[in-house]
Protein backbone atom coordinates (compact mmCIF):
# COMPACT_ATOMS: atom_id res chain seq x y z
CA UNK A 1 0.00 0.00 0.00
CA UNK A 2 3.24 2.49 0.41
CA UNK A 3 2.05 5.61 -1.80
CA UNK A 4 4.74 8.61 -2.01
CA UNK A 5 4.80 11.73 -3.39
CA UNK A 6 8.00 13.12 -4.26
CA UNK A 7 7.82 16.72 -5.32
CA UNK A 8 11.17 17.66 -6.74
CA UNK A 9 12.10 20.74 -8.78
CA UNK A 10 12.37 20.60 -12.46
CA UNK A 11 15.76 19.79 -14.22
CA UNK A 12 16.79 16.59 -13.84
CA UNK A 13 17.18 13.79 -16.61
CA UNK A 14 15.01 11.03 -17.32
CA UNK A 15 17.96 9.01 -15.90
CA UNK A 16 17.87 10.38 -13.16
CA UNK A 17 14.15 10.05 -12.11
CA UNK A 18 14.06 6.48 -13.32
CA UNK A 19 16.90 5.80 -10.76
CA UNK A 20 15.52 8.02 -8.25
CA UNK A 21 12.34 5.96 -8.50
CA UNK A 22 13.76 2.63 -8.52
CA UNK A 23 15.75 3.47 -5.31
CA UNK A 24 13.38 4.48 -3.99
CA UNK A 25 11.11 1.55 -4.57
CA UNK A 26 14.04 -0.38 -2.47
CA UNK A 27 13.94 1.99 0.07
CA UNK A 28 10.51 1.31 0.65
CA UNK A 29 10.51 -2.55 0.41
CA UNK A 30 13.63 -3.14 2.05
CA UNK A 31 12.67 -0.80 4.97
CA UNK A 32 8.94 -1.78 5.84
CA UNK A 33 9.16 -4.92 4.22
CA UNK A 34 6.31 -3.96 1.80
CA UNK A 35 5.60 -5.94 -1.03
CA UNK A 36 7.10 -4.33 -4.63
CA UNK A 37 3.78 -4.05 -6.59
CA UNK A 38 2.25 -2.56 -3.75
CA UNK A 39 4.71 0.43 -3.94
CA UNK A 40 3.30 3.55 -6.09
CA UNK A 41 5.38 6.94 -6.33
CA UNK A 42 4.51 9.79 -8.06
CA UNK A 43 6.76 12.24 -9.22
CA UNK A 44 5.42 15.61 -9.13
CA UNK A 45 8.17 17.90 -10.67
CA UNK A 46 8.11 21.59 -9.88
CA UNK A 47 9.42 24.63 -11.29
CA UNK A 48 11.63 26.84 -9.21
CA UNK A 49 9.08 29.91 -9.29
CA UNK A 50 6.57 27.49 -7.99
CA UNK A 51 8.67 26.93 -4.92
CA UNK A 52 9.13 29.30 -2.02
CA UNK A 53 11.68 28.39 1.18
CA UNK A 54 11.90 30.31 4.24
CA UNK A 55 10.59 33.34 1.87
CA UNK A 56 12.73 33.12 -0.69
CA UNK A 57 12.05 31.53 -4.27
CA UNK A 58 14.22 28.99 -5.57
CA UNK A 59 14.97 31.23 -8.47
CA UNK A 60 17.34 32.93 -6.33
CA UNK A 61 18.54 29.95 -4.65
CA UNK A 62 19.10 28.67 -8.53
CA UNK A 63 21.75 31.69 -9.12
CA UNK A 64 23.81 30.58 -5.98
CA UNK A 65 24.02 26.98 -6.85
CA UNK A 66 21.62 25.52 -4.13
CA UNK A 67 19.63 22.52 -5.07
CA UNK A 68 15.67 22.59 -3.91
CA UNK A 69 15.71 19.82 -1.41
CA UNK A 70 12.47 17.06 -2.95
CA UNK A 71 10.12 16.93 -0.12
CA UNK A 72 8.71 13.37 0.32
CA UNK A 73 4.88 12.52 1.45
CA UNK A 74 4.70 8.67 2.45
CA UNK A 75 1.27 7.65 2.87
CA UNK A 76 1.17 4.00 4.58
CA UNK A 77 -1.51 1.70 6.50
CA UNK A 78 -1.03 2.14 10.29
CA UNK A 79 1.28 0.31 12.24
CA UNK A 80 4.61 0.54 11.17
CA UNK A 81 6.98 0.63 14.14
CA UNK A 82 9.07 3.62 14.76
CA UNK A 83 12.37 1.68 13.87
CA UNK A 84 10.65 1.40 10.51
CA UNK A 85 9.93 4.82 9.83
CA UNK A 86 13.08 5.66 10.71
CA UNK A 87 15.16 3.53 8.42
CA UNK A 88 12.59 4.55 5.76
CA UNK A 89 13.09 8.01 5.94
CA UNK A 90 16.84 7.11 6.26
CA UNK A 91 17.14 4.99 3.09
CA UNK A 92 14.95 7.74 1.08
CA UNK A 93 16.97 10.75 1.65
CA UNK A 94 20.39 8.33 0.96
CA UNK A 95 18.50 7.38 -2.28
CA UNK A 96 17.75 11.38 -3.35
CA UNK A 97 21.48 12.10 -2.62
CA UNK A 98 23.19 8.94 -4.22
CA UNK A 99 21.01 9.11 -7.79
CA UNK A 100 20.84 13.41 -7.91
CA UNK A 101 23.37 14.21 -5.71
CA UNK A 102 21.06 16.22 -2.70
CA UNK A 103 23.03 16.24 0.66
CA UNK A 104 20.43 15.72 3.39
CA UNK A 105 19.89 19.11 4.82
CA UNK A 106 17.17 20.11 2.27
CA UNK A 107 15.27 16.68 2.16
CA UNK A 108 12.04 16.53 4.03
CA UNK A 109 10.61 13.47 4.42
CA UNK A 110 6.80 12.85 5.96
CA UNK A 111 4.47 10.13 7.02
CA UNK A 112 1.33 9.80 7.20
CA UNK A 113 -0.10 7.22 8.73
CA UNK A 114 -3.55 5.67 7.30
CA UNK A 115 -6.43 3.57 9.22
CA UNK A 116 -6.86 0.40 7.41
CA UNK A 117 -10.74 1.58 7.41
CA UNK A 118 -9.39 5.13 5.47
CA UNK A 119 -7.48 3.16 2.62
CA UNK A 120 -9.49 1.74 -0.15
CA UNK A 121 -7.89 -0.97 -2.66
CA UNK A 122 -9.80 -3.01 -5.13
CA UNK A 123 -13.10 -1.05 -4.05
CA UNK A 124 -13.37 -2.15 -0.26
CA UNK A 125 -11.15 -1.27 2.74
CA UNK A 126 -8.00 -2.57 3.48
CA UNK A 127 -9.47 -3.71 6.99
CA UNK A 128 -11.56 -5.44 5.08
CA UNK A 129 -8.86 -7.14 3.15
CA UNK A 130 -7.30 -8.01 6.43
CA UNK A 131 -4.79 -5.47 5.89
C-alpha cells in the first residue's frame, strides 16, 4: 500500500528520475518490508518559481548553486513501528542524494499514517482485506 509523493524541482534527466524511482522503490521494500507491486510513487516535478523556502524563491537559490531539497509525502496503512519509519526516511533521503546528488539538509521526508478503514484498494477497505 506504500504511496509517495515526491515533489522535486524541475531539471533533472530522465535518468535520473528512473533511478531516483527505482531506489526508492528499495527503500521502501527493504525498509517496511512492503511488497514491490504494492509500492506507487509519483513524481510531481516543480518549477523553481513554484517553490518558495523560508521566503525566498528557488529562483534565487538557482543563481547561488543551491539545489531545492524534494520533499517526500509517504502515505502507509497504520502500524509501522518507529524503527521502521526511521530507516525509511533514512534509506529515502540516501536514495535522493546517491542518484541526484542532494546532501540531506534540504530533504524533508513525511508520514502519514492511514487507518486500514481510510485506505481503499480493489473497491473495499484494506481492513476489510485483512490489511
Amino acid at each position: 500500500m506504500p504511496n509517495l509523493n515526491v515533489y522535486l524541482v524541475e531539471g533533472y534527466s530522465a535518468e535520473q528520475k528512473a533511478a531516483l524511482l527505482r531506489r526508492m522503490t528499495d527503500a521502501v521494500v527493504d525498509s517496511i518490508a512492503a511488497p514491490r507491486p504494492s509500492v506507487r510513487i509519483f513524481l510531481f516535478e516543480l518549477p523553481r518559481a513554484h517553490i518558495c523556502v523560508g521566503g525566498e524563491m528557488l529562483t534565487a537559490d538557482a543563481q547561488r548553486g543551491q539545489p531545492g531539497g524534494p520533499t517526500v509525502h509517504v502515505f502507509l496503512i497504520a502500524g509501522r513501528t518507529d524503527a521502521q519509519k526511521e530507516a525509511l526516511i533514512g534509506s529515502l533521503t540516501r536514495a535522493i542524494d546517491d542518484t541526484l546528488a542532494i546532501p540531506a539538509d534540504p530533504v524533508r521526508v513525511m508520514i502519514f499514517d492511514v487507518a486500514n478503514t481510510d485506505f481503499g484498494m480493489k473497491g473495499v477497505t484494506a481492513k476489510s482485506l485483512g490489511r
